[in-house]
Structure formats: structure tokens, C-alpha cells
C-alpha atoms as a PDB file:
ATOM      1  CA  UNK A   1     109.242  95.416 132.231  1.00  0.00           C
ATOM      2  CA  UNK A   2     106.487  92.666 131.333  1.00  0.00           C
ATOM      3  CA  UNK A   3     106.244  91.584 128.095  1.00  0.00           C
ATOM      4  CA  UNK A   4     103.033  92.178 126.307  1.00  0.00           C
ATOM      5  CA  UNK A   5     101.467  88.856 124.446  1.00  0.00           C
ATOM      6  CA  UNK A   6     101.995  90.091 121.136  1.00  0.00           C
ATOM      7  CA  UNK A   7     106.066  89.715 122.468  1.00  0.00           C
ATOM      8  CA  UNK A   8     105.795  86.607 123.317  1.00  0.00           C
ATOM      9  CA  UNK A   9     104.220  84.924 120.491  1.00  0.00           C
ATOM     10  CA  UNK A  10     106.310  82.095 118.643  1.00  0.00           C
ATOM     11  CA  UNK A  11     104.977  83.182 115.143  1.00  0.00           C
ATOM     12  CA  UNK A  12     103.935  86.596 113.546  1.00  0.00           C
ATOM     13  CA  UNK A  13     100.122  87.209 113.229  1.00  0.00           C
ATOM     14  CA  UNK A  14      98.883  89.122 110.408  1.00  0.00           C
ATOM     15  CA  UNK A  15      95.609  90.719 110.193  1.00  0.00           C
ATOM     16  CA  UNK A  16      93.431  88.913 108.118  1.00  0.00           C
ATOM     17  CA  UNK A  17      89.462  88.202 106.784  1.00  0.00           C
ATOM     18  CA  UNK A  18      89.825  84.348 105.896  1.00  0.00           C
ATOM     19  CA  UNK A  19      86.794  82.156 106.191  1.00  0.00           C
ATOM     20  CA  UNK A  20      86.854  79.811 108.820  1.00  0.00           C
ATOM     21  CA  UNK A  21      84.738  76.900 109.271  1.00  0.00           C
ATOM     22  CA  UNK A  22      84.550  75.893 113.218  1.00  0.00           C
ATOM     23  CA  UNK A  23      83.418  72.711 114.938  1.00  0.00           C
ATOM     24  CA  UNK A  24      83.663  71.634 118.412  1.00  0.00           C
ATOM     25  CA  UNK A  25      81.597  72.205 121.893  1.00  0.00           C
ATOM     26  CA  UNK A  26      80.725  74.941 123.682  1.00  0.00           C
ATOM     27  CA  UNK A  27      81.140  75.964 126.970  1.00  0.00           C
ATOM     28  CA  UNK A  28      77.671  74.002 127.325  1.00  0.00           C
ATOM     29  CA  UNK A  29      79.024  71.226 126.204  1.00  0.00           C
ATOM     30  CA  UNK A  30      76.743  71.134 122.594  1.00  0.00           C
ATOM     31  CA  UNK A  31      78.409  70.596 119.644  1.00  0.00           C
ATOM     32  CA  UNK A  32      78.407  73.540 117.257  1.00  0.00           C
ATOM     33  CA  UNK A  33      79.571  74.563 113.510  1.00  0.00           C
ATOM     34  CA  UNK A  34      80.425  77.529 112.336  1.00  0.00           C
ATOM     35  CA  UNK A  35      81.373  79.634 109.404  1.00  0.00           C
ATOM     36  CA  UNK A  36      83.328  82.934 110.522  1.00  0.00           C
ATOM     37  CA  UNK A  37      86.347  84.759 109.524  1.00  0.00           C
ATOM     38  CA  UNK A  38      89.695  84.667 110.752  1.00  0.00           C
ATOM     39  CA  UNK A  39      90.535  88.324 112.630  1.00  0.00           C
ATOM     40  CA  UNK A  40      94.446  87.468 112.384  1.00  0.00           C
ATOM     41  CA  UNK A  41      96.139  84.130 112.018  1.00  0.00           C
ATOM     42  CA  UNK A  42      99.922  82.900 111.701  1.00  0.00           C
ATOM     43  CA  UNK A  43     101.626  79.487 111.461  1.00  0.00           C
ATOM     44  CA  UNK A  44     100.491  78.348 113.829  1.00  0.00           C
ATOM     45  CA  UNK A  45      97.189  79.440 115.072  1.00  0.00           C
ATOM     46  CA  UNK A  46      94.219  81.725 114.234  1.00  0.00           C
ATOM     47  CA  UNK A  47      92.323  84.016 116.400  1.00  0.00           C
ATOM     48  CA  UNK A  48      88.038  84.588 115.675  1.00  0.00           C
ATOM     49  CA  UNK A  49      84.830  86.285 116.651  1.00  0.00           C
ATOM     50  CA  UNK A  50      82.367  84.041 117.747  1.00  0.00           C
ATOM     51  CA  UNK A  51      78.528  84.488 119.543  1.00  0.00           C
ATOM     52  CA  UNK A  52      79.603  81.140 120.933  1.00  0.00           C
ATOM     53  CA  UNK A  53      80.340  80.730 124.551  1.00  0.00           C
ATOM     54  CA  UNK A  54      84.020  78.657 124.563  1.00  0.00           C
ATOM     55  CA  UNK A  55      86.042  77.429 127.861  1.00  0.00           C
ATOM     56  CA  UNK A  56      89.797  77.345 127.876  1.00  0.00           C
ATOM     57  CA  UNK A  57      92.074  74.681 126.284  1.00  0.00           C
ATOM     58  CA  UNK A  58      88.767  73.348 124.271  1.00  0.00           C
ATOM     59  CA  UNK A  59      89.671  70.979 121.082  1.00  0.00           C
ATOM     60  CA  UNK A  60      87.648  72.197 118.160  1.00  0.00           C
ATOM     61  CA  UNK A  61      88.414  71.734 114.574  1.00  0.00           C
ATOM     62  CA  UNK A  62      89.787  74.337 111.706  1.00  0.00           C
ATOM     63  CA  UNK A  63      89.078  73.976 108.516  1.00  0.00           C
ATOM     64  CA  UNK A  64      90.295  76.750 105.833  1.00  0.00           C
ATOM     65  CA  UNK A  65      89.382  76.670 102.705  1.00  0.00           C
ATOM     66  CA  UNK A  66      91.947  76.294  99.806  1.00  0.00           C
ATOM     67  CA  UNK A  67      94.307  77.027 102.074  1.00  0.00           C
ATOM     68  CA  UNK A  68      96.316  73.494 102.375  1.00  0.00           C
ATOM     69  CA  UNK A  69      98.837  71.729 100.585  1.00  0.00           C
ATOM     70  CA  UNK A  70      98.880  72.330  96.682  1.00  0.00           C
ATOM     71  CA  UNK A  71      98.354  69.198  94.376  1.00  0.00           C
ATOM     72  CA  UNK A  72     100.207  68.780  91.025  1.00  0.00           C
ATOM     73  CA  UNK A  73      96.731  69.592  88.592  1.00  0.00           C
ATOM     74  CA  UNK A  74      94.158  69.929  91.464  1.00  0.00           C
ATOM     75  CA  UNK A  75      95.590  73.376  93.050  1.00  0.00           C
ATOM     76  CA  UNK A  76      95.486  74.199  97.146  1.00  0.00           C
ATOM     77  CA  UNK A  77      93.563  71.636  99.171  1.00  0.00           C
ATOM     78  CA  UNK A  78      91.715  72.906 102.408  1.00  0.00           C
ATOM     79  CA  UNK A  79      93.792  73.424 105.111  1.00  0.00           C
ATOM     80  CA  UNK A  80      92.756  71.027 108.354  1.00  0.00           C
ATOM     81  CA  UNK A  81      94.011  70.986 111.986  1.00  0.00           C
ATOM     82  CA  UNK A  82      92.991  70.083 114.915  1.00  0.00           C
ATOM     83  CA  UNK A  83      92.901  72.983 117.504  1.00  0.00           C
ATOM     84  CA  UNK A  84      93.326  74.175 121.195  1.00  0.00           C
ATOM     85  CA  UNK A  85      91.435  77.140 122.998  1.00  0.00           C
ATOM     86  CA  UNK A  86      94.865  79.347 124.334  1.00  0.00           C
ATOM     87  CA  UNK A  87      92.713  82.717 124.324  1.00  0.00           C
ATOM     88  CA  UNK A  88      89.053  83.845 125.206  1.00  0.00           C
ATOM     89  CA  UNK A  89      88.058  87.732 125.270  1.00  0.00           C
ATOM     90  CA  UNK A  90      84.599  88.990 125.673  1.00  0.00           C
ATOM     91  CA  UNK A  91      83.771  91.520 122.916  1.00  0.00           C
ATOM     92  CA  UNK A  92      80.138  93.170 123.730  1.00  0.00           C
ATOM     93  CA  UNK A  93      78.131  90.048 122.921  1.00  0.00           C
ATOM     94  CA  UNK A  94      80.716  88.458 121.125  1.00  0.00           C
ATOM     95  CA  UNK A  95      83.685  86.348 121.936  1.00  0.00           C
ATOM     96  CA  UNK A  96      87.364  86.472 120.614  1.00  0.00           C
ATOM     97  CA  UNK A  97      89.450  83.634 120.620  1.00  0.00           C
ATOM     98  CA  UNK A  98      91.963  82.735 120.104  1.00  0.00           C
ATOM     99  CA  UNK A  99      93.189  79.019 118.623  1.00  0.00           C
ATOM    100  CA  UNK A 100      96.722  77.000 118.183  1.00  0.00           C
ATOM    101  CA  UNK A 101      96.877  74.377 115.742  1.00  0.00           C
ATOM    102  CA  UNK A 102      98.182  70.992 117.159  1.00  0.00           C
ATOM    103  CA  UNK A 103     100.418  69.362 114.620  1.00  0.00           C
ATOM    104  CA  UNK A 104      99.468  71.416 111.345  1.00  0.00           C
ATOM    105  CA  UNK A 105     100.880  74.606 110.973  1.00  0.00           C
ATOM    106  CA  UNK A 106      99.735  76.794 108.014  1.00  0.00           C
ATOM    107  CA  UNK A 107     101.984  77.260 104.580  1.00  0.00           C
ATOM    108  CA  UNK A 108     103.809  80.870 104.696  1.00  0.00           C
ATOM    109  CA  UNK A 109     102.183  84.020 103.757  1.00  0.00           C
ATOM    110  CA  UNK A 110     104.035  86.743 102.137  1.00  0.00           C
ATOM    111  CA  UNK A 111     103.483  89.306 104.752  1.00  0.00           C
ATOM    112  CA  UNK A 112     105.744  86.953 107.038  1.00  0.00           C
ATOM    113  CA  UNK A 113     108.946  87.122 104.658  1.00  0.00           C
ATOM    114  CA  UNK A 114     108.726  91.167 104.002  1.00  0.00           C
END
């Protein structure tokens, strides 16, 4: 029996609506930025709907708002990673893709531990 890709995932994804901010180039190779929302994320990557045309195994840049490391007396910092393309799905005339974070991985959520 084959696993499905939810299986084989190394980290839990939760469902989630946390702004995103996006840069990198498309599948056209122009740059682009974008603010979007996360559609579920984990550790260690995020997935995203974008109008944006993407190719596979593209580097773009994360950035997530309060979402980093916490400061003694300045709170959460933004959380920001450099990312890799492991998932593209066309949606009507949207995109969904899927990201992993190289390096960074995200700070747990509570829905992980329950």
C-alpha cells in the first residue's frame, strides 16, 4: 500500500491563516513580492495560494511576521528563512505550493504537543 504525502511528512502541518510575505522569481524568471496567507505550515515548511506561476525547487524568501525568536523587552521578532519550492498544485487560476525552510525551522505551536 503507497503511502499518501501527508504519511510521509517529517513534521505535522496544521491548518492555518498566517500572513506571509513572499519574495523570489517566477517561473518567468521576474522577481516578485507578495503578501498572502499561509494555508497550513509546520516546522519546517509552509504551504500557500499564489496567482504566481512558480517552477520546482525555486529559492524564494519567507518572512512571518512576529513569528521569530522572542527578545527579553522587545517580544517575538519576525520569523525569516530562506526557502525551497518541494510542491506546486494548480488550483483554478491559482497555484498551491508548497515551501521547506532551509536552515530555520519555526518555534512550536501548541496544536503540535496536544
Amino acid at each position: 500500500m503507497e503511502s499518501s504525502p501527508q504519511d510521509r511528512r517529517s513534521q505535522k502541518r496544521i491548518e492555518a491563516a498566517i500572513p506571509l510575505h513572499v519574495r523570489g522569481l517566477d517561473a518567468k524568471g521576474e522577481e516578485f513580492e507578495e503578501f498572502t496567507e499561509a494555508a497550513d505550515i509546520s516546522r519546517r515548511g509552509v504551504s500557500f495560494l499564489t496567482k504566481r506561476e512558480l517552477t520546482l525547487f525555486a529559492t524564494l524568501t519567507v518572512v512571518i511576521p512576529g513569528r521569530g525568536p522572542t527578545r527579553p523587552g522587545e517580544g517575538a521578532t519576525d520569523f525569516f528563512s530562506t526557502a525551497t519550492v518541494v510542491r506546486l498544485q494548480k488550483e483554478s487560476d491559482l497555484y498551491r505550493v508548497g515551501v521547506r525552510f532551509m536552515g530555520a525551522t519555526l518555534p512550536m505551536y501548541s496544536a503540535e504537543i496536544a
